[in-house]
C-alpha atoms as a PDB file:
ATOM      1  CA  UNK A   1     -35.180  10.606   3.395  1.00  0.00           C
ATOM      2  CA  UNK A   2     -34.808  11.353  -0.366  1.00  0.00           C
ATOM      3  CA  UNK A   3     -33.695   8.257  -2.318  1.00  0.00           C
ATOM      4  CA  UNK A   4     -30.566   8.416  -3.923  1.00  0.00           C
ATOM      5  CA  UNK A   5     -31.621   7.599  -7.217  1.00  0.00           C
ATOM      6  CA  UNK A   6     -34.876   9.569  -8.898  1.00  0.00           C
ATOM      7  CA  UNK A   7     -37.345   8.522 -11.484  1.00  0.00           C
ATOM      8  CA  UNK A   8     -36.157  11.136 -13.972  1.00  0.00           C
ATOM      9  CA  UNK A   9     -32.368  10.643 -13.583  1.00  0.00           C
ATOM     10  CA  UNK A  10     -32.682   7.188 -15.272  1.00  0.00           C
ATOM     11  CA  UNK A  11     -33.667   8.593 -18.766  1.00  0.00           C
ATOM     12  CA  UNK A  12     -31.326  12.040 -17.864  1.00  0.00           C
ATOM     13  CA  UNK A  13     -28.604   9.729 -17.707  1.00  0.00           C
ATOM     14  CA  UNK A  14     -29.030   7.105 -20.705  1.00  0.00           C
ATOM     15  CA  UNK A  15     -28.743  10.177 -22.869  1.00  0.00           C
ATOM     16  CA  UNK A  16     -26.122  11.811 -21.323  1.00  0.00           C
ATOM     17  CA  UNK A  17     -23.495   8.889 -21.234  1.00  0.00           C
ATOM     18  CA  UNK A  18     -24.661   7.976 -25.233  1.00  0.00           C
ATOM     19  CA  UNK A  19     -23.789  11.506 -25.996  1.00  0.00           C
ATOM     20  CA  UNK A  20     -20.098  11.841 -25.379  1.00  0.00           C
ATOM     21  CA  UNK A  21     -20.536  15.515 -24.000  1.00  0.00           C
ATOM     22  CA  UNK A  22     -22.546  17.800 -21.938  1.00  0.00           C
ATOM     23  CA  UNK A  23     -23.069  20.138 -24.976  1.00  0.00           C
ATOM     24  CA  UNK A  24     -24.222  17.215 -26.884  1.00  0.00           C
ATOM     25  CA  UNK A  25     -26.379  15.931 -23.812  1.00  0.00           C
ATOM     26  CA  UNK A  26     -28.286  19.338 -24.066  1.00  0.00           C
ATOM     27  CA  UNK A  27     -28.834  19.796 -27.636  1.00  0.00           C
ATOM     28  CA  UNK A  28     -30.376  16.506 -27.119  1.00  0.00           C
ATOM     29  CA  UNK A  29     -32.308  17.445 -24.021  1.00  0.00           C
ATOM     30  CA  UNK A  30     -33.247  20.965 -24.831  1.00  0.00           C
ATOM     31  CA  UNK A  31     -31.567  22.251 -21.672  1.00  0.00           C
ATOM     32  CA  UNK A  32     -28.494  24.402 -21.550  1.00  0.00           C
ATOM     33  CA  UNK A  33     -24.764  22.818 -20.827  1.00  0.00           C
ATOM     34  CA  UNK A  34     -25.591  24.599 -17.495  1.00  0.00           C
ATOM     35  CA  UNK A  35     -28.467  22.477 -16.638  1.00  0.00           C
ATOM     36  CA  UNK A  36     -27.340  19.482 -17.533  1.00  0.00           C
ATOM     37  CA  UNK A  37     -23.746  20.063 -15.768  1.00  0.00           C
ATOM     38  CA  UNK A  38     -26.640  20.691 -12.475  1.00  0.00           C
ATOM     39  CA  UNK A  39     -28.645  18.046 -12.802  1.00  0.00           C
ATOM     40  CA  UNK A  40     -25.341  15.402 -13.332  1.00  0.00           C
ATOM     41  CA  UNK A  41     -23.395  17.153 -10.426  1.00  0.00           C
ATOM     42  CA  UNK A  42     -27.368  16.383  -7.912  1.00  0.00           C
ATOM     43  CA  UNK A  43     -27.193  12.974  -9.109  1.00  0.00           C
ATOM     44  CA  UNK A  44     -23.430  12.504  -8.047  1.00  0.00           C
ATOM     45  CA  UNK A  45     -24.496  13.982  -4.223  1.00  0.00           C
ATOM     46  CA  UNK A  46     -27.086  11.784  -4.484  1.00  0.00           C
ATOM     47  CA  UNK A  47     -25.488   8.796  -5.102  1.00  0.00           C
ATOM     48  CA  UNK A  48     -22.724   9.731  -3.173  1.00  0.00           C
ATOM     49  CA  UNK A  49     -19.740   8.834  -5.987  1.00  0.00           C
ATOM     50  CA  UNK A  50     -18.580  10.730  -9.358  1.00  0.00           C
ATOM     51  CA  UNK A  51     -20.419   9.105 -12.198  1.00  0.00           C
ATOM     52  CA  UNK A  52     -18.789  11.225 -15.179  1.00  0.00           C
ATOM     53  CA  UNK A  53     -14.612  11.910 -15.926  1.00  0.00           C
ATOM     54  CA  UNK A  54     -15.099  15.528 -17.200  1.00  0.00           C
ATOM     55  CA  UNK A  55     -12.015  16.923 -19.541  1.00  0.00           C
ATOM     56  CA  UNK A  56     -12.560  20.479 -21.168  1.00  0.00           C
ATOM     57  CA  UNK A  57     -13.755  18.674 -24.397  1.00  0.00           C
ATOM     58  CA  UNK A  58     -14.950  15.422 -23.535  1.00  0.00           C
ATOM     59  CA  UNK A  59     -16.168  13.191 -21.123  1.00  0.00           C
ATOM     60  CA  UNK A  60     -16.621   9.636 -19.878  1.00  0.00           C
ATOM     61  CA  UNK A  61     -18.038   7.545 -18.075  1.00  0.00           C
ATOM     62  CA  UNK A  62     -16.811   6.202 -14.505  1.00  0.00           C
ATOM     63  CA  UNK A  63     -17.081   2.400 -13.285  1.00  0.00           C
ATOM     64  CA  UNK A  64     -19.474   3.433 -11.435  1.00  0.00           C
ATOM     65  CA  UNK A  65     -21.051   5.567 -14.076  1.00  0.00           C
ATOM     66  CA  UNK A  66     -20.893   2.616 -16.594  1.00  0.00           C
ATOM     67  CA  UNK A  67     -22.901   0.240 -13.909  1.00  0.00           C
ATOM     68  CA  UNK A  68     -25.384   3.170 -13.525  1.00  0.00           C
ATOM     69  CA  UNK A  69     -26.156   3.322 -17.220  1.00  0.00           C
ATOM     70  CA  UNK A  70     -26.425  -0.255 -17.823  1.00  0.00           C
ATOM     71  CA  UNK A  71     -28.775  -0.738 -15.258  1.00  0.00           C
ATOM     72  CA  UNK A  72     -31.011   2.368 -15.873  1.00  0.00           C
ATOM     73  CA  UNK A  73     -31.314   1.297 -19.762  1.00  0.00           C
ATOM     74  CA  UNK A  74     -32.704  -2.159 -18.423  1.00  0.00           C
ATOM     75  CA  UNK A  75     -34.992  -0.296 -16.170  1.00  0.00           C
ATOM     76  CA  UNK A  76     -36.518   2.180 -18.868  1.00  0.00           C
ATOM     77  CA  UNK A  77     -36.933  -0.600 -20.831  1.00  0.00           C
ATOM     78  CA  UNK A  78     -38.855  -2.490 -18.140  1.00  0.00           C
ATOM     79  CA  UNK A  79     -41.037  -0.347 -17.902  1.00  0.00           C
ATOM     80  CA  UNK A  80     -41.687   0.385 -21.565  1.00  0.00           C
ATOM     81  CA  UNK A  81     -42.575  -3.255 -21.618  1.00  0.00           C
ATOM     82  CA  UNK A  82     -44.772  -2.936 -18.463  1.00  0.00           C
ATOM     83  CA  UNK A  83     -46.693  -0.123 -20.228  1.00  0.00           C
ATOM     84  CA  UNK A  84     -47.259  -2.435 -23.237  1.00  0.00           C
ATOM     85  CA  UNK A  85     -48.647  -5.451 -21.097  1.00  0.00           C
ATOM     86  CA  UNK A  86     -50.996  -3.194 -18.875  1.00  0.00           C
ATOM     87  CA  UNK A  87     -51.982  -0.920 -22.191  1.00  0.00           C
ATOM     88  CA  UNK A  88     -52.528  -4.007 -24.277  1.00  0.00           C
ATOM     89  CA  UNK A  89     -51.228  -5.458 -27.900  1.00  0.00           C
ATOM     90  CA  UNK A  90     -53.187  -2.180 -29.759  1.00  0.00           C
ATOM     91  CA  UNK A  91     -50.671  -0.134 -27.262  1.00  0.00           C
ATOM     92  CA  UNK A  92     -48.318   2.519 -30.035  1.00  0.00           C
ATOM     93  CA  UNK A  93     -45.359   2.112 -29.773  1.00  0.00           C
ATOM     94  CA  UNK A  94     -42.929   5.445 -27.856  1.00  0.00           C
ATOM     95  CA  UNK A  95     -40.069   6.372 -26.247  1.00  0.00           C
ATOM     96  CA  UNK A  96     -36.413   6.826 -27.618  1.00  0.00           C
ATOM     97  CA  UNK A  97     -35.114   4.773 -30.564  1.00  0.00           C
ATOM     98  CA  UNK A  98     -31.370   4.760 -31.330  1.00  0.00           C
ATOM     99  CA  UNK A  99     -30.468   3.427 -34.267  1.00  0.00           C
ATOM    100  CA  UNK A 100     -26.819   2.716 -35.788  1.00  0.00           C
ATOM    101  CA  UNK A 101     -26.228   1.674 -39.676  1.00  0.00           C
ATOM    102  CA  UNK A 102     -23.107   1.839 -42.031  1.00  0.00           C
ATOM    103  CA  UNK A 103     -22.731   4.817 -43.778  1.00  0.00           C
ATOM    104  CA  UNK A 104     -23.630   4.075 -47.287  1.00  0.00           C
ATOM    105  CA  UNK A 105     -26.251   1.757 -46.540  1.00  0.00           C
ATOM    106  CA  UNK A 106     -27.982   3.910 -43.630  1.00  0.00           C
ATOM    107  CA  UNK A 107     -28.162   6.790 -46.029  1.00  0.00           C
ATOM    108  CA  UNK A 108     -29.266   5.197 -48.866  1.00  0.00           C
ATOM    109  CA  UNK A 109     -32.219   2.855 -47.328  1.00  0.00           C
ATOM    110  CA  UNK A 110     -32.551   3.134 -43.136  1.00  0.00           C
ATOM    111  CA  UNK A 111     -32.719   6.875 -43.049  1.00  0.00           C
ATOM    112  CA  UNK A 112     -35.340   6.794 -45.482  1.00  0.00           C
ATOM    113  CA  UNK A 113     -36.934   3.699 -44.186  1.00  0.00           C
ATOM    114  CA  UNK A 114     -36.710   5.925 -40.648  1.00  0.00           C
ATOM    115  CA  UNK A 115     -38.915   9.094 -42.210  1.00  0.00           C
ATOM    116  CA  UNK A 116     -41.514   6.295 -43.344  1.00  0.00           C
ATOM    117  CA  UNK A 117     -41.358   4.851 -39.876  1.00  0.00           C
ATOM    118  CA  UNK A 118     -41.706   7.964 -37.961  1.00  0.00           C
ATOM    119  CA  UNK A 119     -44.886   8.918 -39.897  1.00  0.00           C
ATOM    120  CA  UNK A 120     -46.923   5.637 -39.000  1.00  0.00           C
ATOM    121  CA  UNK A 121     -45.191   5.674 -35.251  1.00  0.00           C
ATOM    122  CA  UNK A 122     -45.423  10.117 -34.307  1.00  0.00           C
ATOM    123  CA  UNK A 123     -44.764   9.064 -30.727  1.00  0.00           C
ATOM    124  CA  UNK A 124     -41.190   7.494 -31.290  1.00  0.00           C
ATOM    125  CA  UNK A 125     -38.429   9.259 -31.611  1.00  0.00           C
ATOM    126  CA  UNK A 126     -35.638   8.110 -33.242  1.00  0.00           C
ATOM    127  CA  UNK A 127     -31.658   8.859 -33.123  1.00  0.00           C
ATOM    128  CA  UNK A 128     -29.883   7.607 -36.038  1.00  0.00           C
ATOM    129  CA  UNK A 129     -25.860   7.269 -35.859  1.00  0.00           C
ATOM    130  CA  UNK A 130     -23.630   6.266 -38.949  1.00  0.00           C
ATOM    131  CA  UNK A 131     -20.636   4.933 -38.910  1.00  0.00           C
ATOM    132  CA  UNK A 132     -17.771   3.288 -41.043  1.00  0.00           C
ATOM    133  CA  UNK A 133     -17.262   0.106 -38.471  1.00  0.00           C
ATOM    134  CA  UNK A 134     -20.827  -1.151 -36.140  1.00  0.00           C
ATOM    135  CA  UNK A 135     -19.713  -0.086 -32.530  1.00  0.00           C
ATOM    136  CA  UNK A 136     -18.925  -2.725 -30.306  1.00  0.00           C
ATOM    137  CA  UNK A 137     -21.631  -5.180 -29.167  1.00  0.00           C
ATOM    138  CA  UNK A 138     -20.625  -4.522 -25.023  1.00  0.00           C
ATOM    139  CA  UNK A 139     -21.478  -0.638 -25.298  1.00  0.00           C
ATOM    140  CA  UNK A 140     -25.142  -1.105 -25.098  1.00  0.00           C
ATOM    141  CA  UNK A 141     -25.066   2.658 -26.963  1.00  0.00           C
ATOM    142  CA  UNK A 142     -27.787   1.532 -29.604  1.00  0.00           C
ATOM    143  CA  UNK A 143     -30.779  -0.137 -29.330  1.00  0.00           C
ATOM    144  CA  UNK A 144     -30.540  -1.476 -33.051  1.00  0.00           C
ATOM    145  CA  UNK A 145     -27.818  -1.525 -35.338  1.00  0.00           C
ATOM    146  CA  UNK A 146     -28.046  -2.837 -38.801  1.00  0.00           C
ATOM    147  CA  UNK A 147     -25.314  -4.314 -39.888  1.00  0.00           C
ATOM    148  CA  UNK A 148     -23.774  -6.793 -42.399  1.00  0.00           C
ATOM    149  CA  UNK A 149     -23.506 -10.297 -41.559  1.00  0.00           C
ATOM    150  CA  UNK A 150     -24.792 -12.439 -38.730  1.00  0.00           C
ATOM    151  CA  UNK A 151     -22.507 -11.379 -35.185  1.00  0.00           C
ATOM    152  CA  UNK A 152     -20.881 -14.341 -33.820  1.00  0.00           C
ATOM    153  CA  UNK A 153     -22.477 -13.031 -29.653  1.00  0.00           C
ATOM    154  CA  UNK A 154     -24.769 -14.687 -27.753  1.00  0.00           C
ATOM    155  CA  UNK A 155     -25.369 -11.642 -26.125  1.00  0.00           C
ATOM    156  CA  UNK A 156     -27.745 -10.163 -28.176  1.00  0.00           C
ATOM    157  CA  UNK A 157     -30.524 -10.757 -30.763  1.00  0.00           C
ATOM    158  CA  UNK A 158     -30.051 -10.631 -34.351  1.00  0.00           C
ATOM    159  CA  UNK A 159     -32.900 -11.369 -36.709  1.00  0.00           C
ATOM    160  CA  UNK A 160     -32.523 -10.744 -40.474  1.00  0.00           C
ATOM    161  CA  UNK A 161     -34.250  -8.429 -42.329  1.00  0.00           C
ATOM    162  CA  UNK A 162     -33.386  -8.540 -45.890  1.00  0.00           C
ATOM    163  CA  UNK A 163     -30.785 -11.044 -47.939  1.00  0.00           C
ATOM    164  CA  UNK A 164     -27.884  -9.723 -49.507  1.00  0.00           C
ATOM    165  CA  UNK A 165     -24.898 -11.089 -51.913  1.00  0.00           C
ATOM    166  CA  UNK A 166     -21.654  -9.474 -52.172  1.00  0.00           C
ATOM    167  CA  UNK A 167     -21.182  -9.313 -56.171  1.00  0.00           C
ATOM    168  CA  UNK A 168     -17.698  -8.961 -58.423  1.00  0.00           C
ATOM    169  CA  UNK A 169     -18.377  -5.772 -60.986  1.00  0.00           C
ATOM    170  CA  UNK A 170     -17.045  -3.705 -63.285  1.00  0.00           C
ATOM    171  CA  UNK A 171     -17.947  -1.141 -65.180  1.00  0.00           C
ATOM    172  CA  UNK A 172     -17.680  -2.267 -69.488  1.00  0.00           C
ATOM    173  CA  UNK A 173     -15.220   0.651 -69.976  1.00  0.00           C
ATOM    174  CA  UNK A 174     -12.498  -0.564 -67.828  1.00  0.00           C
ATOM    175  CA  UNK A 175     -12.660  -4.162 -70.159  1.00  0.00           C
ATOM    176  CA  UNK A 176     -12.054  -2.424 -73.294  1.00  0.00           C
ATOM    177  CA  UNK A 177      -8.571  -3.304 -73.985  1.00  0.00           C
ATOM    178  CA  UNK A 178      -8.253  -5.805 -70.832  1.00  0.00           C
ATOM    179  CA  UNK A 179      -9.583  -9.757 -71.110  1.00  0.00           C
ATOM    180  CA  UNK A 180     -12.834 -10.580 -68.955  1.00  0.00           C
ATOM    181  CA  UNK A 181     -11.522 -12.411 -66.237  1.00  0.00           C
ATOM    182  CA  UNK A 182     -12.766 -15.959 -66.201  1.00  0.00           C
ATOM    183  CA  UNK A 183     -11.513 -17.783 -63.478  1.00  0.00           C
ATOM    184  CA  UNK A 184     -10.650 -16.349 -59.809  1.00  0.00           C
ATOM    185  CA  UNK A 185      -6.825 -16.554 -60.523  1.00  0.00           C
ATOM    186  CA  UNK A 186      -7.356 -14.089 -63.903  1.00  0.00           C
ATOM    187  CA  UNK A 187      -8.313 -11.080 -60.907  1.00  0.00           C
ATOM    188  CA  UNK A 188      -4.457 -10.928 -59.801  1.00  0.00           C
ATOM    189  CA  UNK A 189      -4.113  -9.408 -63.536  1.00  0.00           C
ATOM    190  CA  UNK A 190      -7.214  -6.910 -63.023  1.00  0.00           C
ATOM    191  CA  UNK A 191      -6.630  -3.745 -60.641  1.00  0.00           C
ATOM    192  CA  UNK A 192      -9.099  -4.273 -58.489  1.00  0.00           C
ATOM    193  CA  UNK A 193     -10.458  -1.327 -55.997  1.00  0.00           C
ATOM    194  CA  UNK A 194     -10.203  -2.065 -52.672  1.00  0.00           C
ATOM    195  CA  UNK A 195     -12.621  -1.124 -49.488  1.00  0.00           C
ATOM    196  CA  UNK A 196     -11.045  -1.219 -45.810  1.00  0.00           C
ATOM    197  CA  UNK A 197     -14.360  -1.667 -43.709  1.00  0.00           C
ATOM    198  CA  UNK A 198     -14.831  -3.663 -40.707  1.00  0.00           C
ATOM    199  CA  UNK A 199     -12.854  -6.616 -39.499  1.00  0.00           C
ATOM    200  CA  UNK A 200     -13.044  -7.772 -43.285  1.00  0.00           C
ATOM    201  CA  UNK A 201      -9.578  -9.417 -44.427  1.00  0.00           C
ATOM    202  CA  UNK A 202      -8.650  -6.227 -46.654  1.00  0.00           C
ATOM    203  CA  UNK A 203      -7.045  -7.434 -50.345  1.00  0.00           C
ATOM    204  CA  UNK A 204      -8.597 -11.168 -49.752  1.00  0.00           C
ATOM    205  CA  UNK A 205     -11.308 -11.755 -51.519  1.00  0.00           C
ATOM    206  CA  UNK A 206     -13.106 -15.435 -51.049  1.00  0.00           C
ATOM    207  CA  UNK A 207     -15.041 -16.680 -54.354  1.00  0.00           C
ATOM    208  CA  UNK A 208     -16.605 -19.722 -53.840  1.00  0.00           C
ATOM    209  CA  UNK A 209     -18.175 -22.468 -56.797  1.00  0.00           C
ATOM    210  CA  UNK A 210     -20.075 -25.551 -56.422  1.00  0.00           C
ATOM    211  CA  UNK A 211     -22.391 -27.050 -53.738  1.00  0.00           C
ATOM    212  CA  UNK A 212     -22.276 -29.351 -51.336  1.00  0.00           C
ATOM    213  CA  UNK A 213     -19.598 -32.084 -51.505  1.00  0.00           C
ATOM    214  CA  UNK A 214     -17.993 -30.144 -54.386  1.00  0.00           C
ATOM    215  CA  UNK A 215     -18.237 -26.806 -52.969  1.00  0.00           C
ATOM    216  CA  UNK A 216     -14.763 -25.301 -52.962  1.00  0.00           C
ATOM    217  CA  UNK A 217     -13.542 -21.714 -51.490  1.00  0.00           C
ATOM    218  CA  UNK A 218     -10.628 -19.786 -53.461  1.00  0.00           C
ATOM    219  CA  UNK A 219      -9.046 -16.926 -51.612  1.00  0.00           C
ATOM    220  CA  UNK A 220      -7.755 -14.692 -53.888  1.00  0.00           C
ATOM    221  CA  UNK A 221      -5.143 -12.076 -53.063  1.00  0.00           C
ATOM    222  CA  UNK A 222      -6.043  -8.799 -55.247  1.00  0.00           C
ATOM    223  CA  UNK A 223      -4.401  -5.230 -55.683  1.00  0.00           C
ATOM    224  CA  UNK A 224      -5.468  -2.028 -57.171  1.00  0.00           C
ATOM    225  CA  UNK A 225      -3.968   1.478 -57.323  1.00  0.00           C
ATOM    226  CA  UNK A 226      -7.496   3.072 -55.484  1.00  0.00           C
ATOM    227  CA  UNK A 227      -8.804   2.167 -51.995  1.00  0.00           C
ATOM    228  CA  UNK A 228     -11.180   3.662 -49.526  1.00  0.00           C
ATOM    229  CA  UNK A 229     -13.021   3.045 -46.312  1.00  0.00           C
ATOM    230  CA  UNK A 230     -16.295   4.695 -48.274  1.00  0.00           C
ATOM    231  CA  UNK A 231     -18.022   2.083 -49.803  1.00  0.00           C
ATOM    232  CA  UNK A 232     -19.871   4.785 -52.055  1.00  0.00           C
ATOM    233  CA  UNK A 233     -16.548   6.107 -53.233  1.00  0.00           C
ATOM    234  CA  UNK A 234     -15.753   3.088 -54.214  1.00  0.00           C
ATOM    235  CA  UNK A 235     -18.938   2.441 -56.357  1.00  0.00           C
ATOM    236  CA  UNK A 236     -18.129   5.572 -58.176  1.00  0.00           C
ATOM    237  CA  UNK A 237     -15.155   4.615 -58.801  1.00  0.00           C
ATOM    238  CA  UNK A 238     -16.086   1.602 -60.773  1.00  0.00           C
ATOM    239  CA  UNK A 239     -18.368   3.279 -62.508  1.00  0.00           C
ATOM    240  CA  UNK A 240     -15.887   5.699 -64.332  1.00  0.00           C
ATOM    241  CA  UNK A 241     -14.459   3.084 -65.154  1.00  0.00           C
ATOM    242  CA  UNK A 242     -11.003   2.187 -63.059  1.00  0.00           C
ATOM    243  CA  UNK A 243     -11.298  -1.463 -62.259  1.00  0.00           C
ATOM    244  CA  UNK A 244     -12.881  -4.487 -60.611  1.00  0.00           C
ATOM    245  CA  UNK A 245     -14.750  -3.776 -57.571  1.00  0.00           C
ATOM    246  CA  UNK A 246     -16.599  -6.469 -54.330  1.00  0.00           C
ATOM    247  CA  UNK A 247     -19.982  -4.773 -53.452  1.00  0.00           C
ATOM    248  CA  UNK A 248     -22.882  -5.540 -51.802  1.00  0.00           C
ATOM    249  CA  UNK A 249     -25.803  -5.983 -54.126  1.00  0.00           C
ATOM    250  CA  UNK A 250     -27.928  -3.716 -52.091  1.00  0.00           C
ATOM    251  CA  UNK A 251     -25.680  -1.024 -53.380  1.00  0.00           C
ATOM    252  CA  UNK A 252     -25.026  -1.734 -57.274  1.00  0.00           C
ATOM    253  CA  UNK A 253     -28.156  -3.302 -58.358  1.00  0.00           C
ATOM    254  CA  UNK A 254     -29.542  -0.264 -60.179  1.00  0.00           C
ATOM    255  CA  UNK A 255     -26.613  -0.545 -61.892  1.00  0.00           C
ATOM    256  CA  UNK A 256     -26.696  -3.785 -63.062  1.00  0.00           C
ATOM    257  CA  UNK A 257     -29.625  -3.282 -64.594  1.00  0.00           C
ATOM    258  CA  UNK A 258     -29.131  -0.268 -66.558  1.00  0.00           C
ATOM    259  CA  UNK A 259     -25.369  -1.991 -67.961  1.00  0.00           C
ATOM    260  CA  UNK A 260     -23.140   0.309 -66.107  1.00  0.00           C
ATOM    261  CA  UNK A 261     -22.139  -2.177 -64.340  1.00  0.00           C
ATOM    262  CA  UNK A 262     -21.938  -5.581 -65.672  1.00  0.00           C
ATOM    263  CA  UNK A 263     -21.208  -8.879 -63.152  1.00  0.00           C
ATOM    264  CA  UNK A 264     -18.225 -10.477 -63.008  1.00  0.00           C
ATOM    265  CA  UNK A 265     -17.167 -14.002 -62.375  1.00  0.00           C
ATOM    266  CA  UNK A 266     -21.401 -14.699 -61.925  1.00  0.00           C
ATOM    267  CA  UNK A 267     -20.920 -18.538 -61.408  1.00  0.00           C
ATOM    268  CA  UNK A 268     -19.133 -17.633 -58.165  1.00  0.00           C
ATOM    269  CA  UNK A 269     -20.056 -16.823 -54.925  1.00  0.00           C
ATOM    270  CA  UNK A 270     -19.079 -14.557 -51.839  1.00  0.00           C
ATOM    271  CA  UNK A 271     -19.874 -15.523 -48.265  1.00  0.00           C
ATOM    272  CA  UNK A 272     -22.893 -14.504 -46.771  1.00  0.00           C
ATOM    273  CA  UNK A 273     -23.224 -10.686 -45.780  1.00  0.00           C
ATOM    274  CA  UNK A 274     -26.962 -10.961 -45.119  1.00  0.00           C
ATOM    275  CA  UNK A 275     -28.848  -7.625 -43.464  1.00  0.00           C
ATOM    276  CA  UNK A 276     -29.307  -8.373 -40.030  1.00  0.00           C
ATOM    277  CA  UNK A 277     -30.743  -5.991 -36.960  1.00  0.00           C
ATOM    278  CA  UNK A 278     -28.964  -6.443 -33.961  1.00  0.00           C
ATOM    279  CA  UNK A 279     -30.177  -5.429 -30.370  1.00  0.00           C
ATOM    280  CA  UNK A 280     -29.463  -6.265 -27.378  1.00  0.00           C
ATOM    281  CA  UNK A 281     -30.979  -9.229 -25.155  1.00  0.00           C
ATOM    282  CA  UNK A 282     -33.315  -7.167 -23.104  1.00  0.00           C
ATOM    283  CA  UNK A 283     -35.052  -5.222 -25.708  1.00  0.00           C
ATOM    284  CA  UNK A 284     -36.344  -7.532 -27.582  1.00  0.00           C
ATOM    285  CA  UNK A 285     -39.836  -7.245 -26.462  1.00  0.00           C
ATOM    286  CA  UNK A 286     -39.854  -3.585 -26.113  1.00  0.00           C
ATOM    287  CA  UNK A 287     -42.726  -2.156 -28.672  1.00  0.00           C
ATOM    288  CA  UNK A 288     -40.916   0.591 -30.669  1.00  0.00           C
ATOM    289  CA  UNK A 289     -37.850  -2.108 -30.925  1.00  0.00           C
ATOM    290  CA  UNK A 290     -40.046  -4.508 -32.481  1.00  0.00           C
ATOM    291  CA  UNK A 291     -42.330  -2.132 -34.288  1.00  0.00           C
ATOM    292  CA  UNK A 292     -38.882  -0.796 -35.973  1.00  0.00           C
ATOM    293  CA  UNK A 293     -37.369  -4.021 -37.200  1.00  0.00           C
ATOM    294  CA  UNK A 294     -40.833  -5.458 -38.572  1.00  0.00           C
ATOM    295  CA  UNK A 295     -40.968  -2.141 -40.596  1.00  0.00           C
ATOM    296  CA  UNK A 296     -37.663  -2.458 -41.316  1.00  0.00           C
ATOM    297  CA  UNK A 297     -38.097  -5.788 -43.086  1.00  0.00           C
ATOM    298  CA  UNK A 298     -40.791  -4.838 -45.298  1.00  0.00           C
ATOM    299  CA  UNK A 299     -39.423  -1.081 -45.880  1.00  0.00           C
ATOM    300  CA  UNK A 300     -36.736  -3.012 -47.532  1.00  0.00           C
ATOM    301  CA  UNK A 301     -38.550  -6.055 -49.132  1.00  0.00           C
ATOM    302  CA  UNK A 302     -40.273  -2.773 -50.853  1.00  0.00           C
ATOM    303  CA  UNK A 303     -36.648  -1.228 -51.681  1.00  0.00           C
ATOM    304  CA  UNK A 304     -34.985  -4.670 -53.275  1.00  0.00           C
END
């Protein structure tokens, strides 16, 4: 009797539901939409239930569907870490990475840090996705996602991989016939550009002084006449010269240091917004995952 579930449909499947289509599914494969819409339509007869909701343009996955792709992930990656025990510590690391990063960020360090990583690791092959907003933690769509900021989950691992600030700056020009702002208060006279990313408090930002005992926290409500969900947008927009802006210093330090920029309010503070790799529970002994995110952290050691 021919099992309901094959070997092959496990890995079929884990691409096919993070694809969103069956024309993306076999761009990805290297089959036609034909052959994919097959092999999908065996595995439901299989099984004996519809695993996909197909619409002319889209598709998604069923309850059933989602409990089939969870579980098949965990398998592949059993067995990747099965391969590493029986193959040994020397083992190279293989097998499908999917990586997520912000848009800014993942163009300007992780995809380069990715054409590094590919070189040392041939037998890997990675998927990079970027995004405005990290995709939520329950999709189990990525098997690393680089984000800002440690994620308040349980669920999953995240291990840091570089340190960051979030720094006030502006670019000389736009104080030219305006007063450097000296206290937090003196930015509700500045226009200040804003940046809509995330579950960040947009127009809030939190400047904090001291340490310990005397630490204090001001929340500052600021306004501007320019605002964007591209952080890089906004960068350029400082530098010709229109106002005030809150950046990561991953993303301004070059800056900085020529004097386009110069820092603003530099006794204060931002909370933390540390680099952090996030994957899920049960891949975080799988070789290529942990291969990745110890390049990762010197690839950008290298880049700060």
């Amino acid at each position: 009797m021919t099992s309901p579930i094959q070997a092959e449909d496990l890995s079929f499947f884990s691409i096919l539901a993070g694809s969103g289509s069956l024309t993306a599914a076999a761009r990805e494969l290297g089959l036609s939409t034909a052959a994919v819409s097959k092999h999908l339509a065996q595995m439901e007869a299989r099984a004996g239930v519809a695993l996909v909701s197909r619409t002319t343009r889209r598709m998604s996955l069923t309850p059933e569907g989602e409990i089939y792709v969870a579980r098949a992930r965990r398998i592949l990656s059993d067995l990747d870490e099965l391969a590493q025990l029986l193959g040994g510590a020397c083992a190279a690391p293989s097998g499908l990475l999917r990586v997520n990063a912000t848009l800014g960020f993942g163009r300007s360090h992780i995809a380069p840090a990715i054409s590094r990583f590919v070189k040392k690791f041939p037998e890997v092959d990675v998927q990079l996705q970027l995004s405005v907003d990290p995709p939520p933690l329950s999709e189990n769509s990525f098997d690393v996602c680089v984000r800002f900021g440690e994620p308040p989950d349980a669920r999953v691992i995240a291990r840091q991989v570089a340190p960051n600030r979030r720094l006030l700056c502006a670019a000389p020009a736009y104080f030219a016939d305006r007063p450097f702002p000296l206290t937090p208060d003196d930015l509700a006279q500045h226009n200040c550009i804003g940046i809509r990313q995330g579950d960040d408090g947009y127009g809030i930002w939190r400047l904090i002084s001291g340490h310990g005992a005397a630490e204090k926290t001001e929340s500052v409500r600021v306004r501007g006449n320019l605002t964007t969900n591209d952080g890089e947008i906004a960068v350029k927009w400082a530098l010709d010269g229109h106002g005030i802006l809150l950046r990561a210093e991953w993303d301004i330090t070059e800056y900085l240091r020529d004097g386009r920029l110069v820092h603003v309010l530099p006794e204060y503070r931002t909370p933390g917004a540390d680099i952090y790799a996030v994957i899920p529970q049960h891949l975080q002994t799988t070789a290529r995952v942990k291969a990745f995110i110890d390049f990762l952290v010197l690839a950008l050691h290298d880049d700060a």
